[in-house]
N, C-alpha and C. Protein backbone atom coordinates (compact mmCIF):
# COMPACT_ATOMS: atom_id res chain seq x y z
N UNK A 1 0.85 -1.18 0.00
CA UNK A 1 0.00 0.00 0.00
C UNK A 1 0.89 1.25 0.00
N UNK A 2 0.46 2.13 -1.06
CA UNK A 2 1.31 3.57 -0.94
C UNK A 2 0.87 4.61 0.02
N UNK A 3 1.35 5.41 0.45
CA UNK A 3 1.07 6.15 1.46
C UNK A 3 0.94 7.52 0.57
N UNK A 4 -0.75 8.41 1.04
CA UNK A 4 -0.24 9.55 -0.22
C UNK A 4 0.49 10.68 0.90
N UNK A 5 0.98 11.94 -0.21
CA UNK A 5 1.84 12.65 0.98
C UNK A 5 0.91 14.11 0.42
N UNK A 6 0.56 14.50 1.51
CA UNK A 6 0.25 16.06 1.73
C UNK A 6 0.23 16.94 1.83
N UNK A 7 0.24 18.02 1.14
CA UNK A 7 1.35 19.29 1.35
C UNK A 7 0.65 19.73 2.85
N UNK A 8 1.41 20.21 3.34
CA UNK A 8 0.58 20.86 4.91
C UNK A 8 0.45 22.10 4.87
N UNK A 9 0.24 22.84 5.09
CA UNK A 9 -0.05 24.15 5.38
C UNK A 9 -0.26 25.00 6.69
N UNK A 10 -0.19 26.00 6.91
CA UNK A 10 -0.43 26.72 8.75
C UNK A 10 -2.13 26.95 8.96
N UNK A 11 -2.18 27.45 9.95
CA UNK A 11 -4.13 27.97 9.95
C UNK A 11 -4.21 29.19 8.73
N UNK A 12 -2.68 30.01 9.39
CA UNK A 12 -2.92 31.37 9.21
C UNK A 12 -2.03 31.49 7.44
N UNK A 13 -1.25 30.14 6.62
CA UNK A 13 -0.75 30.20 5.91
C UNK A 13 -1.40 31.31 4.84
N UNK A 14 -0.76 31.64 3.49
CA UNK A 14 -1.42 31.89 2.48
C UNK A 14 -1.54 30.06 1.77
N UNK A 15 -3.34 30.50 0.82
CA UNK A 15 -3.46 29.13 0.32
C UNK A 15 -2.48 29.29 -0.98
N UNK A 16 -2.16 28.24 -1.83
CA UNK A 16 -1.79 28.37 -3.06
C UNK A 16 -3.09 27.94 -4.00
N UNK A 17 -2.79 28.60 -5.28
CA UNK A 17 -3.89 28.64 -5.97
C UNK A 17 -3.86 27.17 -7.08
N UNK A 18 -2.98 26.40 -6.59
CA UNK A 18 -2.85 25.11 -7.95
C UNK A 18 -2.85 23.52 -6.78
N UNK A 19 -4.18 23.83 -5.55
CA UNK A 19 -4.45 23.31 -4.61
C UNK A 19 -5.93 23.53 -4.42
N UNK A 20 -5.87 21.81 -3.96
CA UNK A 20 -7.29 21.49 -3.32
C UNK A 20 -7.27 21.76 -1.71
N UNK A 21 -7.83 22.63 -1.31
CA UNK A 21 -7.62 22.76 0.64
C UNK A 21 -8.44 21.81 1.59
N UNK A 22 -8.01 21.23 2.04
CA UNK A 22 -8.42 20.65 3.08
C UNK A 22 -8.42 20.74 4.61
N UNK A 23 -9.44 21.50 4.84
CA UNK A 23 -9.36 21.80 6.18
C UNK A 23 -10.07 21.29 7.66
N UNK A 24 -9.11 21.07 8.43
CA UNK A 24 -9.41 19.20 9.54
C UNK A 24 -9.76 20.14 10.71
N UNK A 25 -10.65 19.87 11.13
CA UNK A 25 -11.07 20.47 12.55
C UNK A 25 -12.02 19.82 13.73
N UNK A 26 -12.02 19.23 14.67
CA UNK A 26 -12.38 18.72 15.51
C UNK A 26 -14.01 19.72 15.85
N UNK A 27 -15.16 18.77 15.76
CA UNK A 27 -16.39 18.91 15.62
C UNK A 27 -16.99 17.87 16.23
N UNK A 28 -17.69 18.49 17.58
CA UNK A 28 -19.07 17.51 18.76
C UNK A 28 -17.85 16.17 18.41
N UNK A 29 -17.22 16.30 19.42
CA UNK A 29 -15.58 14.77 19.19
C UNK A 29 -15.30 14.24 18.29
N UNK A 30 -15.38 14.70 17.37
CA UNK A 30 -14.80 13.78 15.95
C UNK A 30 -14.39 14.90 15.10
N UNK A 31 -13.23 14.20 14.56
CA UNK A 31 -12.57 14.95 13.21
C UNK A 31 -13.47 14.63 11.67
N UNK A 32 -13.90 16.15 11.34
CA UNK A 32 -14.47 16.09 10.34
C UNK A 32 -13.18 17.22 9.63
N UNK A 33 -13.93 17.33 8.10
CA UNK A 33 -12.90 18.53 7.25
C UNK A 33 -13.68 18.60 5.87
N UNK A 34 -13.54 20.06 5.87
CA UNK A 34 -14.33 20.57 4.78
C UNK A 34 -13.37 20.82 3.17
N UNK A 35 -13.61 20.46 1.98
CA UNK A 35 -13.14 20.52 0.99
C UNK A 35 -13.32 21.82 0.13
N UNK A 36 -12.50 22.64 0.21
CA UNK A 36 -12.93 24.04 -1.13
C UNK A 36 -11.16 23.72 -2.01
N UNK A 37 -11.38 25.01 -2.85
CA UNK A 37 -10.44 25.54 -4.00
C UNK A 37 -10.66 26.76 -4.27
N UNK A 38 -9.55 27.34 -4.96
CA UNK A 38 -9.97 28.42 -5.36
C UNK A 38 -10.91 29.35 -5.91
N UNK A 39 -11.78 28.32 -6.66
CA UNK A 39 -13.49 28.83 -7.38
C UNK A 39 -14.04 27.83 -6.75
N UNK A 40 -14.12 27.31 -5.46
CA UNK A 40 -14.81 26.34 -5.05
C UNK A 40 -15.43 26.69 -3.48
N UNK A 41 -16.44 26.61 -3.16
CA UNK A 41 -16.60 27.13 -1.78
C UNK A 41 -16.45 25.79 -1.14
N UNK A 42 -15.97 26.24 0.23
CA UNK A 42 -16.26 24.99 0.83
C UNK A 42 -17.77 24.09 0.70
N UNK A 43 -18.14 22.85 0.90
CA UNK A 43 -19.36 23.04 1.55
C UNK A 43 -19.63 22.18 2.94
N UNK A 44 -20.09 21.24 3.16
CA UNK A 44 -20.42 20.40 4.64
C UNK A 44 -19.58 19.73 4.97
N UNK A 45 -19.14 19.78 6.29
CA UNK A 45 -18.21 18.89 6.59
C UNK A 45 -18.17 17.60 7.01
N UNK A 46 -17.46 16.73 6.19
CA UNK A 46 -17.48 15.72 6.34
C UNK A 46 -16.70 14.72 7.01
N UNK A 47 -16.45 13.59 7.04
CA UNK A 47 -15.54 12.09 8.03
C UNK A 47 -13.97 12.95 7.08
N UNK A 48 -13.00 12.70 7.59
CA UNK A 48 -11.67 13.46 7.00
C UNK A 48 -11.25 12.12 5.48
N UNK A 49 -11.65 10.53 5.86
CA UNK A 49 -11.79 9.95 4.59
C UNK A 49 -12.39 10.11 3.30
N UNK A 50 -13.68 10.97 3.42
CA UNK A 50 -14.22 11.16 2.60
C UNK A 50 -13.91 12.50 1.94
N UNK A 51 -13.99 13.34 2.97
CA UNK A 51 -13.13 14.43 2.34
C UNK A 51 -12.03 14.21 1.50
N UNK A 52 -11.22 13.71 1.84
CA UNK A 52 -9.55 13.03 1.04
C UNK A 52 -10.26 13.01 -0.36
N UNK A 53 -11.07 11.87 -0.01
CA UNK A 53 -11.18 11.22 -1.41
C UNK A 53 -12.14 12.40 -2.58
N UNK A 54 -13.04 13.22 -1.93
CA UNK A 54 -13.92 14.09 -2.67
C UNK A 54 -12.95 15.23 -2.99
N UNK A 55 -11.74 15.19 -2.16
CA UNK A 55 -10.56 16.33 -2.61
C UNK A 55 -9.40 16.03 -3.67
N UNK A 56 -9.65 14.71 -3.88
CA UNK A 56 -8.61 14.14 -4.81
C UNK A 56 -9.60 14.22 -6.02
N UNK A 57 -11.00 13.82 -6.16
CA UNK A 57 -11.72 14.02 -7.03
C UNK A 57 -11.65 15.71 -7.96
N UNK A 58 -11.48 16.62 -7.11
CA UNK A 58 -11.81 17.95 -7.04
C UNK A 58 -10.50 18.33 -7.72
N UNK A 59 -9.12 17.63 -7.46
CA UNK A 59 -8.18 17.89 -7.93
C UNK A 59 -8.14 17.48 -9.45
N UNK A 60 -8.69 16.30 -9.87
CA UNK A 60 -8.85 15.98 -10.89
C UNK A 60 -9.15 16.54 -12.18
N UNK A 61 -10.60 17.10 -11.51
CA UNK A 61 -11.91 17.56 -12.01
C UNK A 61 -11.53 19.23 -12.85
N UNK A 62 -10.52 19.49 -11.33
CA UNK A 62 -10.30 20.88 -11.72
C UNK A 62 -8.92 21.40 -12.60
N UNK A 63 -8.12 19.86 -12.64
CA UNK A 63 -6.50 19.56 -13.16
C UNK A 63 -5.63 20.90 -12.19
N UNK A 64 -5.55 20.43 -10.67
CA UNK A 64 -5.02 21.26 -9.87
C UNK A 64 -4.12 20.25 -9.65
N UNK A 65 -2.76 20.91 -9.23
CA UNK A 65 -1.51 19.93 -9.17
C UNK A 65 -1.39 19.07 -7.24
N UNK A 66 -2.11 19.65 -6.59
CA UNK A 66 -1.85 18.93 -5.66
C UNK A 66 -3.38 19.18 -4.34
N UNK A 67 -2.94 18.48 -3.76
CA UNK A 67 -3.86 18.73 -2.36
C UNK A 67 -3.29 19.39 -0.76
N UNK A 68 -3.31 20.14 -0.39
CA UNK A 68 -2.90 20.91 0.75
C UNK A 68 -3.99 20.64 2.06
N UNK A 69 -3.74 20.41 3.36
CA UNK A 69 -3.97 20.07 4.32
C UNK A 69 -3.86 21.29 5.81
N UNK A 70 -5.03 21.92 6.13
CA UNK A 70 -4.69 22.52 7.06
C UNK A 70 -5.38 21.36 8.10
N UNK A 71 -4.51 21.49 9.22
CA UNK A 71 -5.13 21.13 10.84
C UNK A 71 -5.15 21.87 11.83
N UNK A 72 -6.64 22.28 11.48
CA UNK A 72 -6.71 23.50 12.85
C UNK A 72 -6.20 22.86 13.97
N UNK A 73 -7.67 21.88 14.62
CA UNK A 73 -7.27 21.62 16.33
C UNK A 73 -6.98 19.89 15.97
N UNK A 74 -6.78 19.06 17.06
CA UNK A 74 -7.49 17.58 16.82
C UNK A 74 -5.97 17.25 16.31
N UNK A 75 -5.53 15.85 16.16
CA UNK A 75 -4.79 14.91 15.60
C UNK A 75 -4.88 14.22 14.24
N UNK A 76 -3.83 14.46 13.47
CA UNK A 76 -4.13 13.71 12.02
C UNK A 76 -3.60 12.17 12.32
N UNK A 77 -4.17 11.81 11.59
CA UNK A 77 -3.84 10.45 11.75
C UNK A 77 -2.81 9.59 10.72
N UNK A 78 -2.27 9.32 10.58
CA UNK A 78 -1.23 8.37 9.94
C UNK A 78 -1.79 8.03 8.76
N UNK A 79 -3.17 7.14 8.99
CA UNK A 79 -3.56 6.25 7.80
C UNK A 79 -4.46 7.19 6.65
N UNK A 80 -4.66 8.52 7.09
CA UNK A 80 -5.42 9.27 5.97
C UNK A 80 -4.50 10.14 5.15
N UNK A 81 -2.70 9.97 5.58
CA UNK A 81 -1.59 10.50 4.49
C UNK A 81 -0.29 11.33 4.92
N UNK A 82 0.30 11.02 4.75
CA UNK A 82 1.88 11.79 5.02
C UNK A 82 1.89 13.50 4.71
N UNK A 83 1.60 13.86 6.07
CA UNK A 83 1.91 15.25 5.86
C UNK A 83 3.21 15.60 5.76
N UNK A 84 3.26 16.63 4.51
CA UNK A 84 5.09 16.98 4.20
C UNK A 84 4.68 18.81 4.88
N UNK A 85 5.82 19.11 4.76
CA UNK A 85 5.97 20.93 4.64
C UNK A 85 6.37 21.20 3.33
């Protein structure tokens, strides 16, 4: 199994514009995270798996070169991808 890797980002970073954002935030005890882009609003937040996967879609869709990862509060977890800097 490959491990994917994530660009990370700060709260307060600037976004880049050739990125899908993903943003992880701890919600009523569970980590959910909402998916936008640059012409994309966020919308509901969802399980952080599904997000991944509706953000890799989004990357596709939109031929954006990568996916970026903010984590507000809460713990990322290992098995949803290798956060890089």
């Amino acid at each position: 199994m490959t491990t994917t890797e994530l660009k990370r980002l700060k709260p307060h970073e600037r976004h880049p514009h050739d990125a899908v954002i993903v943003t992880v935030r701890r919600s009523i005890g569970r980590m959910v995270a909402d998916v936008a882009a640059v012409e994309v609003i966020a919308d509901f937040p969802q399980p952080v798996p599904a997000a991944l996967r509706a953000a890799e879609a989004l990357r596709q869709e939109e031929g954006l070169s990568k996916i970026a990862v903010i984590v507000e509060d809460g713990d990322w977890r290992p098995e949803w991808g290798l956060l890089v800097d």
